[in-house]
PDB file of N, CA and C in Angstrom:
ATOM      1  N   UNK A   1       2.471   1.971 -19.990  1.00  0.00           N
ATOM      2  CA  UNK A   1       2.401   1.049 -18.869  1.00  0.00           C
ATOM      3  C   UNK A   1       1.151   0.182 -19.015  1.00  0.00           C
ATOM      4  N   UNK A   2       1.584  -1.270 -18.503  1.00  0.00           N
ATOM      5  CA  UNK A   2      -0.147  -2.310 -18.581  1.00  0.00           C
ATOM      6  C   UNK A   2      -0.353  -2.128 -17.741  1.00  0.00           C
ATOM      7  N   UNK A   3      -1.678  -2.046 -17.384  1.00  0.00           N
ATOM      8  CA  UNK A   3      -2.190  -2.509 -16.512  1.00  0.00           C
ATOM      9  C   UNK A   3      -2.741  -3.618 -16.363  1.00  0.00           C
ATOM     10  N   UNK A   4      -2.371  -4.645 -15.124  1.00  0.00           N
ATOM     11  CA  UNK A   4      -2.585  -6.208 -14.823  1.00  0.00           C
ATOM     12  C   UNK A   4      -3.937  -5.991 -14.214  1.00  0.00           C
ATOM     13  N   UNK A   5      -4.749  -6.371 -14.390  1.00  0.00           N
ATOM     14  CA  UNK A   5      -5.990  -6.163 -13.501  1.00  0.00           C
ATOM     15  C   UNK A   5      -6.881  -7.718 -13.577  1.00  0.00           C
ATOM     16  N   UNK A   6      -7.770  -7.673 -13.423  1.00  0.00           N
ATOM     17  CA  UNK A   6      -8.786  -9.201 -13.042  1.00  0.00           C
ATOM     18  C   UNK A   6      -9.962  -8.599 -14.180  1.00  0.00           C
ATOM     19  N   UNK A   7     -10.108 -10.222 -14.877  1.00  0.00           N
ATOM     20  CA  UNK A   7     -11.153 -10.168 -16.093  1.00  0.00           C
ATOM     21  C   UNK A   7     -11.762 -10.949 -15.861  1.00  0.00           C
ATOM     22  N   UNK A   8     -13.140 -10.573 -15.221  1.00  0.00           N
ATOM     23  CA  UNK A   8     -14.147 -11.238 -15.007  1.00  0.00           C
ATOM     24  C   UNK A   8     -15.313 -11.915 -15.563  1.00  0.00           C
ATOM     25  N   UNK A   9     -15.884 -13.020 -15.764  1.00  0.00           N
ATOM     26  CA  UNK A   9     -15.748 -13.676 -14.305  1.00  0.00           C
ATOM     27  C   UNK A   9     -14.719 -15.110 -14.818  1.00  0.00           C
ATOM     28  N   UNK A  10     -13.498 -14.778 -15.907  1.00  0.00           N
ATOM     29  CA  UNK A  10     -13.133 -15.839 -15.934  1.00  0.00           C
ATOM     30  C   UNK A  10     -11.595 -15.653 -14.457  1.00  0.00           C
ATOM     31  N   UNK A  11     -11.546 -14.460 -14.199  1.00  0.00           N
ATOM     32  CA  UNK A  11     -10.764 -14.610 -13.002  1.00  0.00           C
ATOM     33  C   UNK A  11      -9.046 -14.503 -13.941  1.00  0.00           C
ATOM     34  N   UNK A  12      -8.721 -13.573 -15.029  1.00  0.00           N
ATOM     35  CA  UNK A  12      -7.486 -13.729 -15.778  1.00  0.00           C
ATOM     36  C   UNK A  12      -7.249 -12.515 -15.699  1.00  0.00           C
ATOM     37  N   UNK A  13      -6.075 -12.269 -15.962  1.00  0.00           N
ATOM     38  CA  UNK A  13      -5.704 -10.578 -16.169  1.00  0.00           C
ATOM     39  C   UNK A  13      -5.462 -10.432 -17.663  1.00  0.00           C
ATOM     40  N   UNK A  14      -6.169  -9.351 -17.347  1.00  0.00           N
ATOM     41  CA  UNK A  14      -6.566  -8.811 -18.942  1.00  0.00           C
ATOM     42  C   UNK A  14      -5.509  -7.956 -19.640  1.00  0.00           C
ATOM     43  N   UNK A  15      -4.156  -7.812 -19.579  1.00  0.00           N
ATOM     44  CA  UNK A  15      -2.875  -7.435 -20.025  1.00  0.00           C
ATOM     45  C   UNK A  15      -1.974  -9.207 -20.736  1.00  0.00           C
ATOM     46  N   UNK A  16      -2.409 -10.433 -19.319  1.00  0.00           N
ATOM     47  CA  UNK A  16      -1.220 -11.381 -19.726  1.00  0.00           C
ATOM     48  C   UNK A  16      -2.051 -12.352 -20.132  1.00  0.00           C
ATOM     49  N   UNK A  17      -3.148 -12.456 -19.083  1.00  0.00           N
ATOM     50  CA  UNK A  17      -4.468 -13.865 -19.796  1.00  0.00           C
ATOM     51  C   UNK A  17      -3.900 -14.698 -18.794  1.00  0.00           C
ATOM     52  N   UNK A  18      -2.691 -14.689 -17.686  1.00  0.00           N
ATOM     53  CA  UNK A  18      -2.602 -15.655 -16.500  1.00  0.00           C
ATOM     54  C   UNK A  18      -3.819 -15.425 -15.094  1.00  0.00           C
ATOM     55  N   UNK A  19      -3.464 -16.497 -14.720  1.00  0.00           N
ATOM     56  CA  UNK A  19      -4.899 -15.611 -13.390  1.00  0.00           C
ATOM     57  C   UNK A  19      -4.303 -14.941 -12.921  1.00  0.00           C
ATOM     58  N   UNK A  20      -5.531 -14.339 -12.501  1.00  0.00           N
ATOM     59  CA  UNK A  20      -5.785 -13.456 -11.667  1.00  0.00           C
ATOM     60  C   UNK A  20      -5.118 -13.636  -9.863  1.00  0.00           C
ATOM     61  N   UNK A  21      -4.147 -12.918  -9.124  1.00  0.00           N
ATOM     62  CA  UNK A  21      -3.537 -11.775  -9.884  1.00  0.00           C
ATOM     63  C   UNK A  21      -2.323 -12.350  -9.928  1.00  0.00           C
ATOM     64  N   UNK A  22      -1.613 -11.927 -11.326  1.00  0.00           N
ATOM     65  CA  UNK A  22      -0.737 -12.768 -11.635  1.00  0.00           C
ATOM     66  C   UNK A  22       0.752 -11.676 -11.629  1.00  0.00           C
ATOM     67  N   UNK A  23       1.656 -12.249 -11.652  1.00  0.00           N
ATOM     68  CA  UNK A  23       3.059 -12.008 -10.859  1.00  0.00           C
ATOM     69  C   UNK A  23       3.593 -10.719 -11.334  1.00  0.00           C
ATOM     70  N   UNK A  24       3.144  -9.902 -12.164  1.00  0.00           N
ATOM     71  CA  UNK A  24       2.979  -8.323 -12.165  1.00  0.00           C
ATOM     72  C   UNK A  24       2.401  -7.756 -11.447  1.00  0.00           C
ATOM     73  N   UNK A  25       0.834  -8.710 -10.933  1.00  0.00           N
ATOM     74  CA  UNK A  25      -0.277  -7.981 -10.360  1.00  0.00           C
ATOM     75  C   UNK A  25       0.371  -7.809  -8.814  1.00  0.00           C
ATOM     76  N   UNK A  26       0.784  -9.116  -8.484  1.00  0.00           N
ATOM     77  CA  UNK A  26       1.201  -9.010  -6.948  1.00  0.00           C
ATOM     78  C   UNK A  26       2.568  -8.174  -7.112  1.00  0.00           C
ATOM     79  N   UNK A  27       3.162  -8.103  -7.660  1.00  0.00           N
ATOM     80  CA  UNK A  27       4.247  -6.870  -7.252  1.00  0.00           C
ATOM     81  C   UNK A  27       3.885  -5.568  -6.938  1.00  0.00           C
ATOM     82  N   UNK A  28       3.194  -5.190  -8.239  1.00  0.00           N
ATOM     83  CA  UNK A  28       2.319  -3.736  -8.276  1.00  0.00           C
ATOM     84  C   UNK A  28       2.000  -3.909  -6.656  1.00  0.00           C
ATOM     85  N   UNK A  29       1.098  -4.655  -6.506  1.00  0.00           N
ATOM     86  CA  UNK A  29       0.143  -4.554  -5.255  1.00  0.00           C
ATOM     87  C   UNK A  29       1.140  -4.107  -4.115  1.00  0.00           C
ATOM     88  N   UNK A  30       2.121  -5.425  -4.167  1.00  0.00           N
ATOM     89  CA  UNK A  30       3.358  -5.778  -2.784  1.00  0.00           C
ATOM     90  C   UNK A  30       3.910  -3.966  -2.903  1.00  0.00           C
ATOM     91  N   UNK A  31       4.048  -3.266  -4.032  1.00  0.00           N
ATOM     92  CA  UNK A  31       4.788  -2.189  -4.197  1.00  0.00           C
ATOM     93  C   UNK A  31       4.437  -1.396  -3.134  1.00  0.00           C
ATOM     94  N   UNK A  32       2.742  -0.675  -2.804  1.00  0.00           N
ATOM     95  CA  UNK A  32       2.030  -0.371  -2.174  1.00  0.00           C
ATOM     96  C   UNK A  32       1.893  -0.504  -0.292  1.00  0.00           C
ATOM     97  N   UNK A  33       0.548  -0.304  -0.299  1.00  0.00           N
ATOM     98  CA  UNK A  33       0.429  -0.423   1.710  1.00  0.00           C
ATOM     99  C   UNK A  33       0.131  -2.188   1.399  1.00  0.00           C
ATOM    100  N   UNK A  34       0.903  -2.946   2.238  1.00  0.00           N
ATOM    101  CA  UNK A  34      -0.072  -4.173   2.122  1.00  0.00           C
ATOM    102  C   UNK A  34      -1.072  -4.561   2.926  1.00  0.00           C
ATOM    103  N   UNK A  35      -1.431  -3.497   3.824  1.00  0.00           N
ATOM    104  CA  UNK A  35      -2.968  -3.827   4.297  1.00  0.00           C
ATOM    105  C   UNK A  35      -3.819  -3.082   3.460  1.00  0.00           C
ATOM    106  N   UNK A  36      -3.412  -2.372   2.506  1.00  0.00           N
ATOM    107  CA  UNK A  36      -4.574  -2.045   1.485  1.00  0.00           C
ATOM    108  C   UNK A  36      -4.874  -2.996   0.386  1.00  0.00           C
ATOM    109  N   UNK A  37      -3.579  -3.115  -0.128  1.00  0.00           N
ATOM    110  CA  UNK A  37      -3.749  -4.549  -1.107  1.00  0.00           C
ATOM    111  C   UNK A  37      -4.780  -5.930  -0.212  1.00  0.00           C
ATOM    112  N   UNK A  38      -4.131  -6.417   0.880  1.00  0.00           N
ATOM    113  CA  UNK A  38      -4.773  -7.277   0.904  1.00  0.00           C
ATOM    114  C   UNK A  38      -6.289  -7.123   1.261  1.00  0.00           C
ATOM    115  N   UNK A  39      -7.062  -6.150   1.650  1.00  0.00           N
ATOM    116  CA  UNK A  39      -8.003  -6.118   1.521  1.00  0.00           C
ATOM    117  C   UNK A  39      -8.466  -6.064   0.534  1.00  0.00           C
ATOM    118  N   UNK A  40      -8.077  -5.052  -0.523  1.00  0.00           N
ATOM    119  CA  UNK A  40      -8.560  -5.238  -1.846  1.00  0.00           C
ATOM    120  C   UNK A  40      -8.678  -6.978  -2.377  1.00  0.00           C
ATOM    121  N   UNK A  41      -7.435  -7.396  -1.957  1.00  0.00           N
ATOM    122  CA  UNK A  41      -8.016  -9.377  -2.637  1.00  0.00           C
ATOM    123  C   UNK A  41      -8.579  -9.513  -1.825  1.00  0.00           C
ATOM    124  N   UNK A  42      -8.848  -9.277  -0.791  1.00  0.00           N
ATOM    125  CA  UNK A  42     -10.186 -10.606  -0.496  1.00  0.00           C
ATOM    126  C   UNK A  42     -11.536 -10.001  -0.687  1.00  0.00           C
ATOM    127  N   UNK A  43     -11.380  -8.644  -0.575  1.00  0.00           N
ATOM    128  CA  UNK A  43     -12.992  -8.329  -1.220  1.00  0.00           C
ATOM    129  C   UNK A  43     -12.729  -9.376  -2.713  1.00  0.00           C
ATOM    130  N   UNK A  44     -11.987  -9.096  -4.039  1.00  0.00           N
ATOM    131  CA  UNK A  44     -11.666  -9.858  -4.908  1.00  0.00           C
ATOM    132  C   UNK A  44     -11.633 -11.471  -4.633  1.00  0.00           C
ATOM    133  N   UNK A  45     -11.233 -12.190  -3.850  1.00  0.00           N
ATOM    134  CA  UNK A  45     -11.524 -13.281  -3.122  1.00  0.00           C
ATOM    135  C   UNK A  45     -12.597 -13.465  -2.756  1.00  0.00           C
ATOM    136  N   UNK A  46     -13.741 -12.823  -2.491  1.00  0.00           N
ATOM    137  CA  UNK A  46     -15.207 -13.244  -2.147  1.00  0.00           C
ATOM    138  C   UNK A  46     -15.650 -13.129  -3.473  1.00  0.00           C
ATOM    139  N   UNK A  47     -15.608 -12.233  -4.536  1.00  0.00           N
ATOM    140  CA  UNK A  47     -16.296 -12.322  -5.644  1.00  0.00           C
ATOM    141  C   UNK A  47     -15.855 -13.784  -6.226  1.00  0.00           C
ATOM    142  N   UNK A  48     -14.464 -13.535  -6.258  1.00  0.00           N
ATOM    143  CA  UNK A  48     -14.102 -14.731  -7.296  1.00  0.00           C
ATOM    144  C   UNK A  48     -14.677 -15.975  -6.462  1.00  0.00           C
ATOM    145  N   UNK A  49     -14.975 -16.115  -5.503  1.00  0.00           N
ATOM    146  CA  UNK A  49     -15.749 -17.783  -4.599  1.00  0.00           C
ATOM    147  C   UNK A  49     -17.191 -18.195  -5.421  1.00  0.00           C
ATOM    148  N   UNK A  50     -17.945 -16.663  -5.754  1.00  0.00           N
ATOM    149  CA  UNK A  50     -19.036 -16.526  -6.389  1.00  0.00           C
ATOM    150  C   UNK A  50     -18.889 -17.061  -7.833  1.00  0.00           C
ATOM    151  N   UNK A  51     -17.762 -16.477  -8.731  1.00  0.00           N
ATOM    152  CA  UNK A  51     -17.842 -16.353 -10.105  1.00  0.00           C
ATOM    153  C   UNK A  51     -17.221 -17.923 -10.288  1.00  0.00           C
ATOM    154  N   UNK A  52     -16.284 -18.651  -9.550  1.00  0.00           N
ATOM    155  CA  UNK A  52     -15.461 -19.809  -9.932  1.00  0.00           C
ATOM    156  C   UNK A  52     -16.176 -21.141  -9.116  1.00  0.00           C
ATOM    157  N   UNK A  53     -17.313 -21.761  -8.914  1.00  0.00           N
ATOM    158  CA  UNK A  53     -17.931 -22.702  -7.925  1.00  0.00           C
ATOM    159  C   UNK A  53     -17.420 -23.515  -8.385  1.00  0.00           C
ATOM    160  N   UNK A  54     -16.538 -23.876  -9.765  1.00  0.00           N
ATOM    161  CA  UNK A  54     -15.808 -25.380  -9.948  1.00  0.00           C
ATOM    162  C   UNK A  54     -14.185 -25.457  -9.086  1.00  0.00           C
ATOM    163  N   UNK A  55     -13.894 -23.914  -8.257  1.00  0.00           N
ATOM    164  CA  UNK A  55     -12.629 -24.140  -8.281  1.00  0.00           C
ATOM    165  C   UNK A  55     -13.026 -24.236  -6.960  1.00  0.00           C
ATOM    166  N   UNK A  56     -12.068 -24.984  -6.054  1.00  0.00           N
ATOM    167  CA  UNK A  56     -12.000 -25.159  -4.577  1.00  0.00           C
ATOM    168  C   UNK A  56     -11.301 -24.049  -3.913  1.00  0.00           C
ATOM    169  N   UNK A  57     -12.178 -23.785  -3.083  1.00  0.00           N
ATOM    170  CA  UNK A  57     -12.457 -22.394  -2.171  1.00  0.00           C
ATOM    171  C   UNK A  57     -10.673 -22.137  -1.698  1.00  0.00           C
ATOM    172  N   UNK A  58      -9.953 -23.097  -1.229  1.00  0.00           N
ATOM    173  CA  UNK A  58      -8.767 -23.598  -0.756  1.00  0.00           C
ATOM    174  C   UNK A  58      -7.810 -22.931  -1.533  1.00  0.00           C
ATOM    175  N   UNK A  59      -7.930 -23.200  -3.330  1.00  0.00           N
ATOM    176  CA  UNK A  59      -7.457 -22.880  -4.261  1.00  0.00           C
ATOM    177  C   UNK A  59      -7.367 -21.078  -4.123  1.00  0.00           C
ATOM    178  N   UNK A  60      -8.839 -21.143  -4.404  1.00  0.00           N
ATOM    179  CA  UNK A  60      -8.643 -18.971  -4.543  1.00  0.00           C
ATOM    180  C   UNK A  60      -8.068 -18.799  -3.555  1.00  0.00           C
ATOM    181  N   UNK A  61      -8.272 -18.816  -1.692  1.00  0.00           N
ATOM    182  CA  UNK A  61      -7.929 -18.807  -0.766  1.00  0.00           C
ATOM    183  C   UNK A  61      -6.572 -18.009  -1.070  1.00  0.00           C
ATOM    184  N   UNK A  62      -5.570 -19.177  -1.778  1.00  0.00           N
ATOM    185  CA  UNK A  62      -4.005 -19.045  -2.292  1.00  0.00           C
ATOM    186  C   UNK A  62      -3.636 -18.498  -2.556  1.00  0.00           C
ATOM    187  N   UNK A  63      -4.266 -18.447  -4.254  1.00  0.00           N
ATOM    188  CA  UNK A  63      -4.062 -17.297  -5.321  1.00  0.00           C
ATOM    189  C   UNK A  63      -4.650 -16.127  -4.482  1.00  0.00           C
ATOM    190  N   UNK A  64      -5.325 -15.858  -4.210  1.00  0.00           N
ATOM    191  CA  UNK A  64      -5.850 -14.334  -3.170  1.00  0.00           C
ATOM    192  C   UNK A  64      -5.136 -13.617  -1.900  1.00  0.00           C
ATOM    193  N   UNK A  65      -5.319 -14.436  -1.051  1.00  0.00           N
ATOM    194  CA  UNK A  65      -4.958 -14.410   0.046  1.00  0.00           C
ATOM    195  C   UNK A  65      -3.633 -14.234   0.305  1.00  0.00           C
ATOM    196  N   UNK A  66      -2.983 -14.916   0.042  1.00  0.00           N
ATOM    197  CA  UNK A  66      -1.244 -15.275  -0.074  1.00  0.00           C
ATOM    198  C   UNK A  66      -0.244 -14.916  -1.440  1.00  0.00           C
ATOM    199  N   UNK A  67      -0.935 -13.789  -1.689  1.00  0.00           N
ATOM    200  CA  UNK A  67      -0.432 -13.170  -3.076  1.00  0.00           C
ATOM    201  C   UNK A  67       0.589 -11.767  -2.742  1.00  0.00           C
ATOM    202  N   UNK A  68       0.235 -11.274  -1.614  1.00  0.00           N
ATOM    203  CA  UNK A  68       0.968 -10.231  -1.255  1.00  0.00           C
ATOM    204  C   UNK A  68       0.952 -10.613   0.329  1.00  0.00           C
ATOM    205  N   UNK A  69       2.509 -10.397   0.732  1.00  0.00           N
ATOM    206  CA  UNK A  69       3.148 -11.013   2.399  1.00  0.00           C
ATOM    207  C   UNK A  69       2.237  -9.782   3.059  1.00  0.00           C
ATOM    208  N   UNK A  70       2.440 -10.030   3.972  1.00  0.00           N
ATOM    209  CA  UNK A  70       1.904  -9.243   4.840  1.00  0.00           C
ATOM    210  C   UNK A  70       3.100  -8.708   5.713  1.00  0.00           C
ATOM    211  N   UNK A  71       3.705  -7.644   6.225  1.00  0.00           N
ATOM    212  CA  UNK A  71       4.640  -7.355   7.107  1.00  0.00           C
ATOM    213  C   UNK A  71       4.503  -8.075   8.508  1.00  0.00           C
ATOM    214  N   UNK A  72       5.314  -8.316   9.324  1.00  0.00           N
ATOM    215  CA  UNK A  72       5.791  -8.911  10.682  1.00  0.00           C
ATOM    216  C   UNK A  72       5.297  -7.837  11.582  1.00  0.00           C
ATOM    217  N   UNK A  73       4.259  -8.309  11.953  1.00  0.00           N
ATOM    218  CA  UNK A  73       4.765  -7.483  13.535  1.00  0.00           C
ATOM    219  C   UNK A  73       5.358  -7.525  14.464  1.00  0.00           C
ATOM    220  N   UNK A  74       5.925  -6.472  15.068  1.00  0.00           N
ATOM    221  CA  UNK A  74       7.104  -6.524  16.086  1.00  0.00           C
ATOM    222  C   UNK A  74       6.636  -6.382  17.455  1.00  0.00           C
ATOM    223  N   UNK A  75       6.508  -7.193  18.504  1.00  0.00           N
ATOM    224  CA  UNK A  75       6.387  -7.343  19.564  1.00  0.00           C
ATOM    225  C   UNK A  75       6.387  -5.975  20.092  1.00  0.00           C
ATOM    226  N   UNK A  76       6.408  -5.514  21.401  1.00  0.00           N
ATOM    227  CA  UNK A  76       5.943  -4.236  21.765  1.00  0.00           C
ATOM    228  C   UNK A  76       6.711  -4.586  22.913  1.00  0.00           C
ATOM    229  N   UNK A  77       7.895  -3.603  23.350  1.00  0.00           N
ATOM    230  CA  UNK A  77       8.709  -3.814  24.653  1.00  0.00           C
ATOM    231  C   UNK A  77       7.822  -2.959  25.414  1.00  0.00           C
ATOM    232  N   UNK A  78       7.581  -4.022  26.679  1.00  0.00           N
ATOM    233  CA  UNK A  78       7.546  -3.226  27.684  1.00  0.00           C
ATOM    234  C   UNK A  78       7.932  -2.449  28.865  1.00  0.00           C
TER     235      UNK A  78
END
């Protein structure tokens, strides 16, 4: 099995060489809790703001943030 992971500080995964995290990485992740994943990217999302100052904040934001859905919450009958 690869492992897709983040190669720093060019921000690539070190199995495919696409960024970081790239469409193995977010499945793996999506596979999982996705409030664990997504915390894990944005801690990963604050580093990478540090390591990438040519890329626009907007950009990682994307790739980070919006890499694994987040589930719906369901209203609460009262």
């Amino acid at each position: 099995m690869t492992l897709h992971r983040p190669q720093r500080p060019a921000w690539v995964c070190e199995a495919c060489k696409r960024p970081y995290p790239c469409p193995d990485a977010q499945t793996a992740l999506a596979a999982g809790d996705p409030w664990a994943a997504t915390t894990y990217l944005a801690s990963l999302f604050v580093t990478a703001v540090n390591d990438l100052p040519a890329v626009p904040v907007l950009d990682l934001y994307a790739r980070f943030m919006l890499a694994v859905p987040l589930p719906r919450r369901r209203a609460k009958r009262r």
